[in-house]
C-alpha atoms as a PDB file:
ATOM      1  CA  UNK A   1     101.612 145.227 124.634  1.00  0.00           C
ATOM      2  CA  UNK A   2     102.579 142.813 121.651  1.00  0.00           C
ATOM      3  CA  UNK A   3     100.262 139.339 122.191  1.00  0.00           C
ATOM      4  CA  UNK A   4     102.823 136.682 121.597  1.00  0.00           C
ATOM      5  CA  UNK A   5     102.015 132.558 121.108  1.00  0.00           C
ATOM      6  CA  UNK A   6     103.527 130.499 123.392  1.00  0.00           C
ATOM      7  CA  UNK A   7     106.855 128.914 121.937  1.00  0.00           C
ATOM      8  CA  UNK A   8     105.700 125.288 122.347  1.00  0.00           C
ATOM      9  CA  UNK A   9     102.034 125.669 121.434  1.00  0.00           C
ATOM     10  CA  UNK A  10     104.320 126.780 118.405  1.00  0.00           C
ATOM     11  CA  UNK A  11     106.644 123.663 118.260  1.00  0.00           C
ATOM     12  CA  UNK A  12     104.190 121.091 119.287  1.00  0.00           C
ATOM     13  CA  UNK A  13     101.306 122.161 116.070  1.00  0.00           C
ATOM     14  CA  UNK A  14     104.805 122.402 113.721  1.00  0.00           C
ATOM     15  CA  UNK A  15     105.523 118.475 115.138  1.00  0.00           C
ATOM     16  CA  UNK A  16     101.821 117.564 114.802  1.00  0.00           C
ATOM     17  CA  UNK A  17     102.232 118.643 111.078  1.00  0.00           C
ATOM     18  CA  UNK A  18     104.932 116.868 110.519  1.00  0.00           C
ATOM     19  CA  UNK A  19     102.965 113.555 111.677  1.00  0.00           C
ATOM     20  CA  UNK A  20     106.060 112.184 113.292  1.00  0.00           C
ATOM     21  CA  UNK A  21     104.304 110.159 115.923  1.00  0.00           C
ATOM     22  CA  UNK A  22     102.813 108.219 113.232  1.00  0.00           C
ATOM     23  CA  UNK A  23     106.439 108.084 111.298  1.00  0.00           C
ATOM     24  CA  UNK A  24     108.190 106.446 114.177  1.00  0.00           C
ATOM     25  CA  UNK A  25     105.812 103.831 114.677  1.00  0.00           C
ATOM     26  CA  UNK A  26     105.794 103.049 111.690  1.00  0.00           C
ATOM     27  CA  UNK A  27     109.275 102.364 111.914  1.00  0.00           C
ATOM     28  CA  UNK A  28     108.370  99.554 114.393  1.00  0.00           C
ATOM     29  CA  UNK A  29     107.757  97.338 110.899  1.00  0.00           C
ATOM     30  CA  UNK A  30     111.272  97.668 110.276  1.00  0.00           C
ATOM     31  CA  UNK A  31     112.500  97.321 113.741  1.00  0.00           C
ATOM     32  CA  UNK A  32     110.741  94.062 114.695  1.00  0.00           C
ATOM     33  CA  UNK A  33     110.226  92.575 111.494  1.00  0.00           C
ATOM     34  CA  UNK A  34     111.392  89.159 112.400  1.00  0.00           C
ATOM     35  CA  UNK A  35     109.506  89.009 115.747  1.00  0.00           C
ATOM     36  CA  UNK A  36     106.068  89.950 113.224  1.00  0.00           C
ATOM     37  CA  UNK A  37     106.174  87.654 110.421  1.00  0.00           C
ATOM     38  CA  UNK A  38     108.940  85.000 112.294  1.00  0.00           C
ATOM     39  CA  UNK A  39     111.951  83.799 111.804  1.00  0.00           C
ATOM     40  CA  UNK A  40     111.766  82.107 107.870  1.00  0.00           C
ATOM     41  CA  UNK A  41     109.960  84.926 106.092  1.00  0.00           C
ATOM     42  CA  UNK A  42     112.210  87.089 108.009  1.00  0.00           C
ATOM     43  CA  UNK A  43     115.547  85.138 106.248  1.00  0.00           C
ATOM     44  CA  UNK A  44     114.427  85.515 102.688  1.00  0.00           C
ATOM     45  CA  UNK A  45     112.027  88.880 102.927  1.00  0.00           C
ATOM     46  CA  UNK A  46     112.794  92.344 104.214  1.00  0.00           C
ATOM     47  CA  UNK A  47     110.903  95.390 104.566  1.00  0.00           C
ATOM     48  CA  UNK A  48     112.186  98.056 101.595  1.00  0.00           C
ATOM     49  CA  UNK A  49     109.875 100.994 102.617  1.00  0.00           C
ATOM     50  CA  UNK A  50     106.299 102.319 103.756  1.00  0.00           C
ATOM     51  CA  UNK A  51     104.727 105.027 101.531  1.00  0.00           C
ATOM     52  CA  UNK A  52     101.433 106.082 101.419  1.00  0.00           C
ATOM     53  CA  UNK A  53      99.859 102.882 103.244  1.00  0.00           C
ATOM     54  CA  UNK A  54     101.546 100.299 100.614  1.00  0.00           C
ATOM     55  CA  UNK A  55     104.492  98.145 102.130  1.00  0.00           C
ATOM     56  CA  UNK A  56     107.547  97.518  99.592  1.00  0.00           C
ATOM     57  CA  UNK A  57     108.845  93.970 100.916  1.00  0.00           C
ATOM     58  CA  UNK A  58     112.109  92.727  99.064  1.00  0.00           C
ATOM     59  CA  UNK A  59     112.650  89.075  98.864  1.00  0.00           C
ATOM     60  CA  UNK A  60     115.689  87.038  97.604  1.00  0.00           C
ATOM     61  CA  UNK A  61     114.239  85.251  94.538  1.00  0.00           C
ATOM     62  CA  UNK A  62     110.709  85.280  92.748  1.00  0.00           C
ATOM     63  CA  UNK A  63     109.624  81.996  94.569  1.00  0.00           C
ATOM     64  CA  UNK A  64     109.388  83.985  97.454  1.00  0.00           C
ATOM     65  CA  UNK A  65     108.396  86.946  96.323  1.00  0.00           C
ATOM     66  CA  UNK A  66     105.189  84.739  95.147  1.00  0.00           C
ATOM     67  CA  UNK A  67     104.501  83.117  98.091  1.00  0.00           C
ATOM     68  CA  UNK A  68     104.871  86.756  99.977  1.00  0.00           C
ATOM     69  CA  UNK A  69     102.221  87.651  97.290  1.00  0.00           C
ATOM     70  CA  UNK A  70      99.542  85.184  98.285  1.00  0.00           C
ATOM     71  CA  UNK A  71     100.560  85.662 101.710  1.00  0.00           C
ATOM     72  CA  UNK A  72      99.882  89.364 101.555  1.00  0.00           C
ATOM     73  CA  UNK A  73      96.662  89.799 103.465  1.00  0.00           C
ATOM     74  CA  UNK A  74      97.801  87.694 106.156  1.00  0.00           C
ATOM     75  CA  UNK A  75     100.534  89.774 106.646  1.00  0.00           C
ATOM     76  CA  UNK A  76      99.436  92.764 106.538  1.00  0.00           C
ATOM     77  CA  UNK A  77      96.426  91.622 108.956  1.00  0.00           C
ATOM     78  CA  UNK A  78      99.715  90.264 111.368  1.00  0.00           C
ATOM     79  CA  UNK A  79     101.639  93.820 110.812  1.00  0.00           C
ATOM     80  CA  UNK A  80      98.688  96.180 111.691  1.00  0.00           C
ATOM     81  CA  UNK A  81      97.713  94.170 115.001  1.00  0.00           C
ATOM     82  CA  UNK A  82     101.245  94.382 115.674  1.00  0.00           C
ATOM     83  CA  UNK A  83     101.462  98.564 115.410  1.00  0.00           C
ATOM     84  CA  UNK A  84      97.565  98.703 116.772  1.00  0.00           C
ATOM     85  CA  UNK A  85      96.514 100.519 113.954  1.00  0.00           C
ATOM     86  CA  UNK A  86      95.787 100.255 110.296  1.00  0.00           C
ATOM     87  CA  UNK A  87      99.142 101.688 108.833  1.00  0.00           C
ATOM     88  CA  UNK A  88      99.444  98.884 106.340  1.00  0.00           C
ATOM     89  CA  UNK A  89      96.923  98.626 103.330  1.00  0.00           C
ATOM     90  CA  UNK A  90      98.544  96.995 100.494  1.00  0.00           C
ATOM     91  CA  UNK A  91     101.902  95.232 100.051  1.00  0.00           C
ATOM     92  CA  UNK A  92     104.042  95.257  97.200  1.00  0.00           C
ATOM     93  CA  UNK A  93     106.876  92.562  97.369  1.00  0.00           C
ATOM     94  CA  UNK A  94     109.596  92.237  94.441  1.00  0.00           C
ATOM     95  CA  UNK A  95     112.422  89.501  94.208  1.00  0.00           C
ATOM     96  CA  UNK A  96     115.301  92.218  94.595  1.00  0.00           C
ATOM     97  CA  UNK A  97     116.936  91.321  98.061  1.00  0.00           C
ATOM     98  CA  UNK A  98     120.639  91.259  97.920  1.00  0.00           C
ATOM     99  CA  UNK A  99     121.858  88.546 100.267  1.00  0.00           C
ATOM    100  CA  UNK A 100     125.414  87.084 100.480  1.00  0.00           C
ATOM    101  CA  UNK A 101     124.421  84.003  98.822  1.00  0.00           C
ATOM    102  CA  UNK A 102     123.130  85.990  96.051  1.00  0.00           C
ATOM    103  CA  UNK A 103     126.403  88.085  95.817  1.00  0.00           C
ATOM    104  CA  UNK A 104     128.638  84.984  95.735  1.00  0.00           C
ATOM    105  CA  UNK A 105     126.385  83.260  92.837  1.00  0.00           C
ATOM    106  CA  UNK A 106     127.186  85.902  90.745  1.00  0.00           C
END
């Protein structure tokens, strides 16, 4: 008689290993980014990515990238009550955001 592993015992230790619980709420930064940091930061600053506990922000010009900057800890203190957990460690903001009123400047 062959001693087979159950199919989901299989498929839940793959999904474990993939860490996709912590992936998608992660995602939550992106999803509710306004209702976290509020309504102005959330005009002139988006989330760009999350990779390896360091969260890319990019903001429309470097006046806000700067205040983002000194801001930093207080976000990332707001954004990891938010998820419940310590997900964000660092953030790294750069004045790259293309917005409308940046396009039609140009």
């Amino acid at each position: 008689m062959y001693d087979f592993d159950d199919i989901s015992g299989i498929l839940g230790s793959y999904v474990n290993s993939l860490d996709i619980k912590s992936k998608l709420s992660d995602a939550r930064i992106f999803n509710h980014w306004k209702e976290i940091v509020g309504s102005e930061i959330s005009l002139h600053a988006k989330p760009k990515k999350l990779k390896e506990g360091i969260l890319h922000i990019s903001a429309v010009n470097p006046i806000w990238a700067g205040e983002l900057s000194a801001m930093s800890c207080d976000l990332i203190i707001k954004i990891n009550k938010f998820l419940g957990y310590e997900s964000v460690k660092k953030i790294n903001v750069r004045a790259d955001l293309k917005t409308s009123e940046n396009i039609l400047k140009k």
